[in-house]
N, C-alpha and C. Protein backbone atom coordinates (compact mmCIF):
# COMPACT_ATOMS: atom_id res chain seq x y z
N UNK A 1 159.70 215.06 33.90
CA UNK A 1 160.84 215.13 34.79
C UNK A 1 160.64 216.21 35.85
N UNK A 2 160.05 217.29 35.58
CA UNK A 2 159.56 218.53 36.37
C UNK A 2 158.86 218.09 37.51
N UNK A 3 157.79 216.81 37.40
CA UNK A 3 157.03 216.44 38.43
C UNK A 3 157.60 215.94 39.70
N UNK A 4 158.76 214.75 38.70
CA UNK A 4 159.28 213.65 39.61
C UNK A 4 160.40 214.54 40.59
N UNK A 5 160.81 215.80 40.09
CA UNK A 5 162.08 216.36 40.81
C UNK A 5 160.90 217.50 41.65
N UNK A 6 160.02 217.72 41.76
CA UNK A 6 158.60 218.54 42.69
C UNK A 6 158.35 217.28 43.45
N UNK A 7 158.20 216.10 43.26
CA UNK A 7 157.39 215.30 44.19
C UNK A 7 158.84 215.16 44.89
N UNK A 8 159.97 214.81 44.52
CA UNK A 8 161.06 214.55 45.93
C UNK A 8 162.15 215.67 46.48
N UNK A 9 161.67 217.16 46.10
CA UNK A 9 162.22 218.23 46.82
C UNK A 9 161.08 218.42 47.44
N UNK A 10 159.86 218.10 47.34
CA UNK A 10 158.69 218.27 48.48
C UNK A 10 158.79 217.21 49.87
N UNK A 11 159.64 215.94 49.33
CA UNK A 11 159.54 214.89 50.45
C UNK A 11 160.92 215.60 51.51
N UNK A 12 161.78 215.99 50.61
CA UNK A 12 162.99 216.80 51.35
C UNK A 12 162.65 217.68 51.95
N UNK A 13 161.84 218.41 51.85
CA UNK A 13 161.42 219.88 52.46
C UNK A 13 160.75 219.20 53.67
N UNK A 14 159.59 218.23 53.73
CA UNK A 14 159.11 217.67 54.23
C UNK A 14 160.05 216.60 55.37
N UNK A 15 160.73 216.02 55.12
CA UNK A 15 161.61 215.26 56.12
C UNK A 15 163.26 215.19 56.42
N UNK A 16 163.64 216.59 55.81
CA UNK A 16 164.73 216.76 56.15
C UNK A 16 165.48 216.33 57.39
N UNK A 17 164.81 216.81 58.34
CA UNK A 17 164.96 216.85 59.89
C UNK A 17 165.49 214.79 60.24
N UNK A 18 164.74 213.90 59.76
CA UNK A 18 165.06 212.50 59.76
C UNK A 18 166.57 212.53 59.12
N UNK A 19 166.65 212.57 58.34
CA UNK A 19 167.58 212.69 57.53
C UNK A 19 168.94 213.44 58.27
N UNK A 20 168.69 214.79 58.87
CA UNK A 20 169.47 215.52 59.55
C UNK A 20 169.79 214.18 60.91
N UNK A 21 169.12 214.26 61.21
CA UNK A 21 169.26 213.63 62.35
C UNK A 21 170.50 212.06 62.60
N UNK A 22 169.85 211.57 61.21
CA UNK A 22 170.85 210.02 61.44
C UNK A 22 172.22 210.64 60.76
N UNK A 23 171.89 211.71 60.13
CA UNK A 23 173.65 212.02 59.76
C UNK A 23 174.23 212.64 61.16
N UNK A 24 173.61 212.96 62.01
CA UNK A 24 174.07 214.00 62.87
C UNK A 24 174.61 212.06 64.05
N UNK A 25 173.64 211.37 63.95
CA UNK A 25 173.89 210.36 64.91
C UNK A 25 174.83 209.45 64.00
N UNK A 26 175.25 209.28 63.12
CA UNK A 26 176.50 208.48 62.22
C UNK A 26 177.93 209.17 62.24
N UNK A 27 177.92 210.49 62.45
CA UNK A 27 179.24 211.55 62.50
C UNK A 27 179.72 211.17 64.02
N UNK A 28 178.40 211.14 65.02
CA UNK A 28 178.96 211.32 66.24
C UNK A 28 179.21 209.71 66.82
N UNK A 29 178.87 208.74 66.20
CA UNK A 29 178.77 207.27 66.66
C UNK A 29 180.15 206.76 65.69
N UNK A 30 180.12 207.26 64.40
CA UNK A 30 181.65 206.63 64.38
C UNK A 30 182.70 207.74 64.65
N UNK A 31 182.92 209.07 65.18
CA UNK A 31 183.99 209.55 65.94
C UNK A 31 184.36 208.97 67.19
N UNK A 32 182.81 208.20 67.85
CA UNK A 32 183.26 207.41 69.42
C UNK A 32 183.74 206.48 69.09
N UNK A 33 183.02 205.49 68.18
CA UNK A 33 183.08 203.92 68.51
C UNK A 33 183.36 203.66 66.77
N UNK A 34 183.42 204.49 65.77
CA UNK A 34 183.91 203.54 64.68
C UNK A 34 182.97 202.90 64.29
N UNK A 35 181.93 202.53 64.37
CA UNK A 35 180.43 201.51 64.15
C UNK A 35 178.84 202.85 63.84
N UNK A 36 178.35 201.86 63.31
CA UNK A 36 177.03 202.81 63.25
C UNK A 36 176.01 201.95 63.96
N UNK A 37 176.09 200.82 63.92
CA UNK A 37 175.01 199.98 64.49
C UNK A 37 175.29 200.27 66.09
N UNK A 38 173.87 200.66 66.51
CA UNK A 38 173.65 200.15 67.95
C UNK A 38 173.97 198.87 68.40
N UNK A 39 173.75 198.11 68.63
CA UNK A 39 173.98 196.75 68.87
C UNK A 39 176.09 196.36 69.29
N UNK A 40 176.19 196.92 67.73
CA UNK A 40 177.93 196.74 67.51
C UNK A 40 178.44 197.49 69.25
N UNK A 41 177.84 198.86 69.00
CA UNK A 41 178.39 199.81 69.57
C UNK A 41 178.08 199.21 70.93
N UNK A 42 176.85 198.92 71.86
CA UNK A 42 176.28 198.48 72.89
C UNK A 42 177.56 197.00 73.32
N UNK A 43 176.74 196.03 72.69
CA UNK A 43 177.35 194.69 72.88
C UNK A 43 178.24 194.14 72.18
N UNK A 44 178.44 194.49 71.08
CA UNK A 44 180.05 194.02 70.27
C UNK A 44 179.12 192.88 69.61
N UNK A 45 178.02 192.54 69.44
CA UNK A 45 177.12 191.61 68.71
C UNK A 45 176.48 191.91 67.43
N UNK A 46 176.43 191.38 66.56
CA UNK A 46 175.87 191.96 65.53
C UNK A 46 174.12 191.61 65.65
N UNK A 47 173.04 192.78 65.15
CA UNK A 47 172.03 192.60 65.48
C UNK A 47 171.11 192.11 64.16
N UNK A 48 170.14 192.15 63.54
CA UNK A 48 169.68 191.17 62.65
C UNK A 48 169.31 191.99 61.02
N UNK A 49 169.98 193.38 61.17
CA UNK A 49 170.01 194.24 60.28
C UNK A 49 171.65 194.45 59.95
N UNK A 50 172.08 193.89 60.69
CA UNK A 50 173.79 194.13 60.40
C UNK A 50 174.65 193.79 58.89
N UNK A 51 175.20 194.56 58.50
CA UNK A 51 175.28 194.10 57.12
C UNK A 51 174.95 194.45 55.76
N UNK A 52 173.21 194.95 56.35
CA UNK A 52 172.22 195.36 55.40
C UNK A 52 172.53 196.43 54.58
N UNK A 53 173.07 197.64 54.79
CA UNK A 53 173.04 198.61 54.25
C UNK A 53 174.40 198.22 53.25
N UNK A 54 175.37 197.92 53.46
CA UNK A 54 176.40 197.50 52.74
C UNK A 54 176.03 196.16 51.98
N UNK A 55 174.86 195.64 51.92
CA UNK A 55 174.21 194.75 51.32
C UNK A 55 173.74 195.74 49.76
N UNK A 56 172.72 196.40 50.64
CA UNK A 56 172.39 197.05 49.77
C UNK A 56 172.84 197.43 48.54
N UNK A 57 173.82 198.33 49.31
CA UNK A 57 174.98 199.29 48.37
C UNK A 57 175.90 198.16 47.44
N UNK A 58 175.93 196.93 47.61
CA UNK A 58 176.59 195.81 46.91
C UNK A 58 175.90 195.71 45.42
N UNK A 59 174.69 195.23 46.37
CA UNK A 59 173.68 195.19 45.11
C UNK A 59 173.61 196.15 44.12
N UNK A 60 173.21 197.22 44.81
CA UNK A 60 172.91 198.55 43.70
C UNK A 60 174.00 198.45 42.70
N UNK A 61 175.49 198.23 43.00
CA UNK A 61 176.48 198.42 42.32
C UNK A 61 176.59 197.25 41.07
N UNK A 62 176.12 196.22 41.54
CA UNK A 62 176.43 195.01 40.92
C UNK A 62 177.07 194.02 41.26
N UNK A 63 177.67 194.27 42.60
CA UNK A 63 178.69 193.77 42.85
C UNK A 63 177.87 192.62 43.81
N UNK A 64 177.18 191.37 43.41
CA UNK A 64 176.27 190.56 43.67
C UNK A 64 176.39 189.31 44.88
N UNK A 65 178.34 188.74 44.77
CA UNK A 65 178.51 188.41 45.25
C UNK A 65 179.33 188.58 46.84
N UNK A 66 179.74 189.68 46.61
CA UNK A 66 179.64 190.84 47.84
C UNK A 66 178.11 191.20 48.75
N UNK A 67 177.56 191.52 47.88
CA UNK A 67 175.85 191.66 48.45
C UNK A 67 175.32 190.25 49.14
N UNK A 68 175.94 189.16 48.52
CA UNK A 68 175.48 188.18 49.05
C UNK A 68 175.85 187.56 50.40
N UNK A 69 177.32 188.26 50.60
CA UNK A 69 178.20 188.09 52.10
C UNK A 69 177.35 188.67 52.96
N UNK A 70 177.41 189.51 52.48
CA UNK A 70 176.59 190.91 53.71
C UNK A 70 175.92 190.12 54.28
N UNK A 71 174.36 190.17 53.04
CA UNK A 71 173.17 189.83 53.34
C UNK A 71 172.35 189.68 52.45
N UNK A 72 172.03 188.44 51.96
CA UNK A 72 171.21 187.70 51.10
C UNK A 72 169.76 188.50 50.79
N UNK A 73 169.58 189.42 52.13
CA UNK A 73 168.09 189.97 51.60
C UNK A 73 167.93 191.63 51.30
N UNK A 74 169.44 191.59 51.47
CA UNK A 74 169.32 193.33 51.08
C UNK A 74 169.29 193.66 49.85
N UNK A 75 168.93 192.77 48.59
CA UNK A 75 168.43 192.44 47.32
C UNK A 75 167.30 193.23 47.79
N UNK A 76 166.28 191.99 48.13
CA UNK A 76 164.66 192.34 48.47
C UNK A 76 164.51 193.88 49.07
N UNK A 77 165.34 194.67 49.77
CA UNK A 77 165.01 195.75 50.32
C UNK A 77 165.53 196.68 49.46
N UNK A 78 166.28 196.71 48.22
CA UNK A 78 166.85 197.47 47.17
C UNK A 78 165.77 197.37 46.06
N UNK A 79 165.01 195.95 46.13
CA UNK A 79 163.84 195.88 44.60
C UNK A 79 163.12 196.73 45.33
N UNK A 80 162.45 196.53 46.98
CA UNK A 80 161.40 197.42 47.57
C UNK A 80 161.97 199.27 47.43
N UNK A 81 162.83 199.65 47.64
CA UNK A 81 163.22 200.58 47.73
C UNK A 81 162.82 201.07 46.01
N UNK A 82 163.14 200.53 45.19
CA UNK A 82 163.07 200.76 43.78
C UNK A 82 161.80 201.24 43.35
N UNK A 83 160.68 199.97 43.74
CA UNK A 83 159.48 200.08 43.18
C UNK A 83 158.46 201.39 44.26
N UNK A 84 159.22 201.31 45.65
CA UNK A 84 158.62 202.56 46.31
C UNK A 84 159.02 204.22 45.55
N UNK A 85 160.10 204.03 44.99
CA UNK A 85 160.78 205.20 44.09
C UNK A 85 159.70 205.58 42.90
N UNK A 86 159.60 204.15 42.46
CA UNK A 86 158.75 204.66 41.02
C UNK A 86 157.57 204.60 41.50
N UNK A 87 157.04 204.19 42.19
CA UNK A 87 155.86 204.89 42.50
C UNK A 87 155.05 206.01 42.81
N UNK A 88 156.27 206.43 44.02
CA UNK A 88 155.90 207.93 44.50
C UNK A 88 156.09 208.96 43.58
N UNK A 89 157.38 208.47 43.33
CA UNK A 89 158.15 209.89 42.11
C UNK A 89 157.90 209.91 40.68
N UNK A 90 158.11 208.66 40.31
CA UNK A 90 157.76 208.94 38.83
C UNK A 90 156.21 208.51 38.40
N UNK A 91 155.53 207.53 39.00
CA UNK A 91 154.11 207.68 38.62
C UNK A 91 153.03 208.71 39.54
N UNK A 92 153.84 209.02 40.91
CA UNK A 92 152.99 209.85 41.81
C UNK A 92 151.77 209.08 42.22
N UNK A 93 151.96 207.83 42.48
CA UNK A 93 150.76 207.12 43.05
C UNK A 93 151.47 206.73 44.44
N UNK A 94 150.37 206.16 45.20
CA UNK A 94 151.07 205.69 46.44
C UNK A 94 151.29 204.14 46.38
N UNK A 95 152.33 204.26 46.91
CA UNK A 95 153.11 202.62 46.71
C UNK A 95 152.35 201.42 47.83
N UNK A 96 151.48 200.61 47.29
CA UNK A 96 150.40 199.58 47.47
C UNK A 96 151.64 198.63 48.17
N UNK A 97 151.54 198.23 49.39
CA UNK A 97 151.85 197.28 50.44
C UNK A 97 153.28 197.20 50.42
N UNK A 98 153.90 198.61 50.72
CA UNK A 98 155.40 199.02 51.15
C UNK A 98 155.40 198.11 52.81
N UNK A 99 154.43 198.63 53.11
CA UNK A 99 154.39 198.65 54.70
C UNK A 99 154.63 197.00 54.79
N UNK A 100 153.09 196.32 54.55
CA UNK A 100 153.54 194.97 54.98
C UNK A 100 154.62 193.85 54.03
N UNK A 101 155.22 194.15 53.08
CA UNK A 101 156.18 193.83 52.43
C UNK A 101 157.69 194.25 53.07
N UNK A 102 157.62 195.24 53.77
CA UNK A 102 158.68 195.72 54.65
C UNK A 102 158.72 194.46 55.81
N UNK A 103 157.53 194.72 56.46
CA UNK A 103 157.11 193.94 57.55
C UNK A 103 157.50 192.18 57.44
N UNK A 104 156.99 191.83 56.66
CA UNK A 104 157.62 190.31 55.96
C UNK A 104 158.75 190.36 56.20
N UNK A 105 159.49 191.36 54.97
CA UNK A 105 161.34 191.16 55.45
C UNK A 105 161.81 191.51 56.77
N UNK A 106 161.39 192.38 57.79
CA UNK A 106 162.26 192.09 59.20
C UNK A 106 161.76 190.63 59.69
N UNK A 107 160.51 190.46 59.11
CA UNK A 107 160.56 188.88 59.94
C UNK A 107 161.69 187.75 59.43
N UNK A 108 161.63 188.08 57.87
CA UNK A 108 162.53 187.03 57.32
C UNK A 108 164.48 187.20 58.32
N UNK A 109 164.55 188.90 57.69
CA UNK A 109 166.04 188.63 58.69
C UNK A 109 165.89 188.80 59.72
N UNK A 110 165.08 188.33 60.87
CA UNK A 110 165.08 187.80 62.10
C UNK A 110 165.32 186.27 62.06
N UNK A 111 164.61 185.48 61.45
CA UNK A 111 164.81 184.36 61.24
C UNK A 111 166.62 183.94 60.53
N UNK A 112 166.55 184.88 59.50
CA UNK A 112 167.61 184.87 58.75
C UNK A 112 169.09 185.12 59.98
N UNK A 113 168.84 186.23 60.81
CA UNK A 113 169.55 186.20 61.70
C UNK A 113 169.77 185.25 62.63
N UNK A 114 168.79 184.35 63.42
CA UNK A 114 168.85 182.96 64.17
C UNK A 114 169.66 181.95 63.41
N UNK A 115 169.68 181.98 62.43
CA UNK A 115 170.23 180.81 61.39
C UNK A 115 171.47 181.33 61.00
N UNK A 116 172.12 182.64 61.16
CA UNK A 116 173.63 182.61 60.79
C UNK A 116 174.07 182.85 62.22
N UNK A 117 173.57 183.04 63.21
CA UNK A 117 174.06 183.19 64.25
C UNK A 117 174.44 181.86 64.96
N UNK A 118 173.44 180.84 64.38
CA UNK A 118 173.63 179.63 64.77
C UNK A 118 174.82 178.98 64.22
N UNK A 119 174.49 178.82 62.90
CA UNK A 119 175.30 178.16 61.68
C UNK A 119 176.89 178.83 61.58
N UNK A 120 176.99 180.18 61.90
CA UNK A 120 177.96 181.00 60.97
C UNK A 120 179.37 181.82 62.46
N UNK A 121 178.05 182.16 63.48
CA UNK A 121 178.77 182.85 64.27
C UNK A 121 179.77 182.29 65.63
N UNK A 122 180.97 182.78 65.74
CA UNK A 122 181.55 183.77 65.25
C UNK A 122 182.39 183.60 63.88
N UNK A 123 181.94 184.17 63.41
CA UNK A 123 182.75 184.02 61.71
C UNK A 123 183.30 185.55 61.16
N UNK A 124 183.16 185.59 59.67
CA UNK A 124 183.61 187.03 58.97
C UNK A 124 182.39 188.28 59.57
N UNK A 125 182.82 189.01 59.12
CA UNK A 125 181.82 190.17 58.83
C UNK A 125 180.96 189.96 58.06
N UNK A 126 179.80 190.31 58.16
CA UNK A 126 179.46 191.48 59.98
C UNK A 126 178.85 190.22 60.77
N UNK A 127 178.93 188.86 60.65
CA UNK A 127 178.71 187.84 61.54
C UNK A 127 179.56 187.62 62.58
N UNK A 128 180.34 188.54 63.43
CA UNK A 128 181.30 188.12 64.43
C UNK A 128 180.83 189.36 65.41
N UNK A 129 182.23 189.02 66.64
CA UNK A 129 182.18 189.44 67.44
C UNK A 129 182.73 190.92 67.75
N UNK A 130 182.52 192.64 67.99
CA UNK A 130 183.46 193.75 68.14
C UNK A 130 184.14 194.06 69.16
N UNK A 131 185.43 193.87 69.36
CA UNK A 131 185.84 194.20 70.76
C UNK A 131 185.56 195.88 70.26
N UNK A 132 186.07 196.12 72.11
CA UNK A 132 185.64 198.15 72.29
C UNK A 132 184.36 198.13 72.05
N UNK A 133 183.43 197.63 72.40
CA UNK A 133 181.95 198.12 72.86
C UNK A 133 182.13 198.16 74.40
N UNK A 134 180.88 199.04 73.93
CA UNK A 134 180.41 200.09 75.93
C UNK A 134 180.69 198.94 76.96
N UNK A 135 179.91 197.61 76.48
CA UNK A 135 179.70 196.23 77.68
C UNK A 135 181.36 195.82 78.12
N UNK A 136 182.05 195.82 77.07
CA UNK A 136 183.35 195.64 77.06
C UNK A 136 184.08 196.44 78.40
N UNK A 137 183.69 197.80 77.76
CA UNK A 137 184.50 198.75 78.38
C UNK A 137 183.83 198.86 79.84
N UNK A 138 182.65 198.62 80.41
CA UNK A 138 182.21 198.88 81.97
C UNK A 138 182.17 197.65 82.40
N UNK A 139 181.82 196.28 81.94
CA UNK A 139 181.84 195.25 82.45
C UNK A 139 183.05 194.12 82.42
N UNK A 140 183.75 194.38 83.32
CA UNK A 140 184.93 193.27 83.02
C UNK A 140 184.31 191.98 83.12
N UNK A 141 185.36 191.35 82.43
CA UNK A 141 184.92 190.00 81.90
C UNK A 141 183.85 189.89 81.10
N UNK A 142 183.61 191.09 80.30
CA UNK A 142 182.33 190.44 79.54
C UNK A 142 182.80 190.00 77.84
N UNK A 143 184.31 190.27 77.60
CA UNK A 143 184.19 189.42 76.75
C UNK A 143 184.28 188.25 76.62
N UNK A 144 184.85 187.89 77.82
CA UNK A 144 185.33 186.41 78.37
C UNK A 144 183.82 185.42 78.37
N UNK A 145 182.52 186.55 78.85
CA UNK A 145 181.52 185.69 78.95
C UNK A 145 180.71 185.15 77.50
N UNK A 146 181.39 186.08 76.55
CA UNK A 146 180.33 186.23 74.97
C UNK A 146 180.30 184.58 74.30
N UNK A 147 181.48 184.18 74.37
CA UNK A 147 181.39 182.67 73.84
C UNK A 147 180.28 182.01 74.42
N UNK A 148 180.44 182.39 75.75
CA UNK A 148 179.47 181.11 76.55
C UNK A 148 177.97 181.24 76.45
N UNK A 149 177.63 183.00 76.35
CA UNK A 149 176.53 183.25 76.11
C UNK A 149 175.98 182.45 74.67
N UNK A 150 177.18 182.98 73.69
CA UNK A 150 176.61 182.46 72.41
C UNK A 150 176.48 181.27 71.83
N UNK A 151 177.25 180.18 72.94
CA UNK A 151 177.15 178.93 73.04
C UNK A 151 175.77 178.97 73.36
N UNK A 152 174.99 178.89 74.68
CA UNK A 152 174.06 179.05 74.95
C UNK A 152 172.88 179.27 74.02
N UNK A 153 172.73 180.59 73.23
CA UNK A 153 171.68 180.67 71.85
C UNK A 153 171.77 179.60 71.25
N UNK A 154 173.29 179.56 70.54
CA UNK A 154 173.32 178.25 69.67
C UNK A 154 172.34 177.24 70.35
N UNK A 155 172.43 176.47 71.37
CA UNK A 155 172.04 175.55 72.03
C UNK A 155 170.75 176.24 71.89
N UNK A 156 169.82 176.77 72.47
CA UNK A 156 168.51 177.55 72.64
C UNK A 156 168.22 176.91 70.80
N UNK A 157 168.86 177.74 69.96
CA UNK A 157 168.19 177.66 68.45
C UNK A 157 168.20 176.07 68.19
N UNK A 158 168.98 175.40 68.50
CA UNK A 158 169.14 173.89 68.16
C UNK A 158 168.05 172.71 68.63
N UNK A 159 167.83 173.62 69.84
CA UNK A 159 166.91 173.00 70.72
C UNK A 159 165.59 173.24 69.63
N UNK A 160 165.51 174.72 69.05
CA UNK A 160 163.81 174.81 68.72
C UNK A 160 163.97 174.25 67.66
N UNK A 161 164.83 174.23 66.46
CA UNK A 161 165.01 173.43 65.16
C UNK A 161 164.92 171.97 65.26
N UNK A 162 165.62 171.34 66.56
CA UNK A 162 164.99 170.10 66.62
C UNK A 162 163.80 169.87 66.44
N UNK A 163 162.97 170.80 67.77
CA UNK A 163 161.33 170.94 67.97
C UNK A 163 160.50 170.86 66.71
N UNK A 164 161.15 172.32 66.02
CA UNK A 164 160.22 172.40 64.95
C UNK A 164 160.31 171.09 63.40
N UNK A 165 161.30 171.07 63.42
CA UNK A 165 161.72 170.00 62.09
C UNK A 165 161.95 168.58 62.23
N UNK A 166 161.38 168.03 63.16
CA UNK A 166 161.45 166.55 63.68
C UNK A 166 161.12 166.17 62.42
């Protein structure tokens, strides 16, 4: 137990400053805007990580079918998170294909994102639309334009799903 609590007050000592930092950018992003996501905050759109972390935190809890609203793959990034844990900390080896196993899943919820954006949006949380973003607030009429835009994707994704799945 001596090791595993030396190997992650060394990663703390070591990357505090990351850590400092997104707390310092989460205090000051929801005192403006109430949101943590860029995207939310920018365009009132949800971006293809939206969800995730409260995915996460579903999962961890148990609470499975909650995790599954969120986001179906914030499972996969809670087992990765797990087995990167026991690796570093409790066996002290380095964790064998974090990187491209990471890499896989943003591709998956990119894809994963085209397909509820298509299928789902505008719907519940976090699949909808935020009024009070920045675009909102400097560009008039831009919420007026978001349907049409997102009509538009829809149409764009429908078009390539035809393409691809004839």
């Amino acid at each position: 137990m001596k090791r595993v609590w030396h190997r992650i007050s060394a990663d703390i000592r070591n990357y505090w400053q990351i850590g400092a930092a997104i707390l310092v950018y989460d205090i000051v992003v929801q005192i403006l805007f109430g949101q943590f996501c860029p995207s939310v905050i920018v365009t009132g759109l949800p971006c293809p990580g939206c969800g995730m972390t409260r995915s996460v935190l579903y999962f961890a809890a148990g609470q499975f079918e909650k995790g599954m609203e969120m986001n179906p793959l914030g499972i996969f990034w809670l087992f990765l998170a797990v087995y990167f844990c026991l690796m570093r900390y409790v066996f002290g080896k380095k964790p064998v294909g974090v990187i491209q196993i990471g890499g896989g899943l943003v591709v998956l919820m990119a894809a994963f994102y085209l397909y509820r954006m298509y299928a789902c949006f505008p719907g519940e949380v976090p699949i909808c639309y935020t009024p009070g973003n920045i675009m909102e607030r400097t560009k008039p009429g831009y919420a007026e334009e978001i349907p049409q835009l997102i009509a538009g994707i829809q149409n764009k994704i429908r078009y390539i799903a035809d393409v691809l799945f004839r």
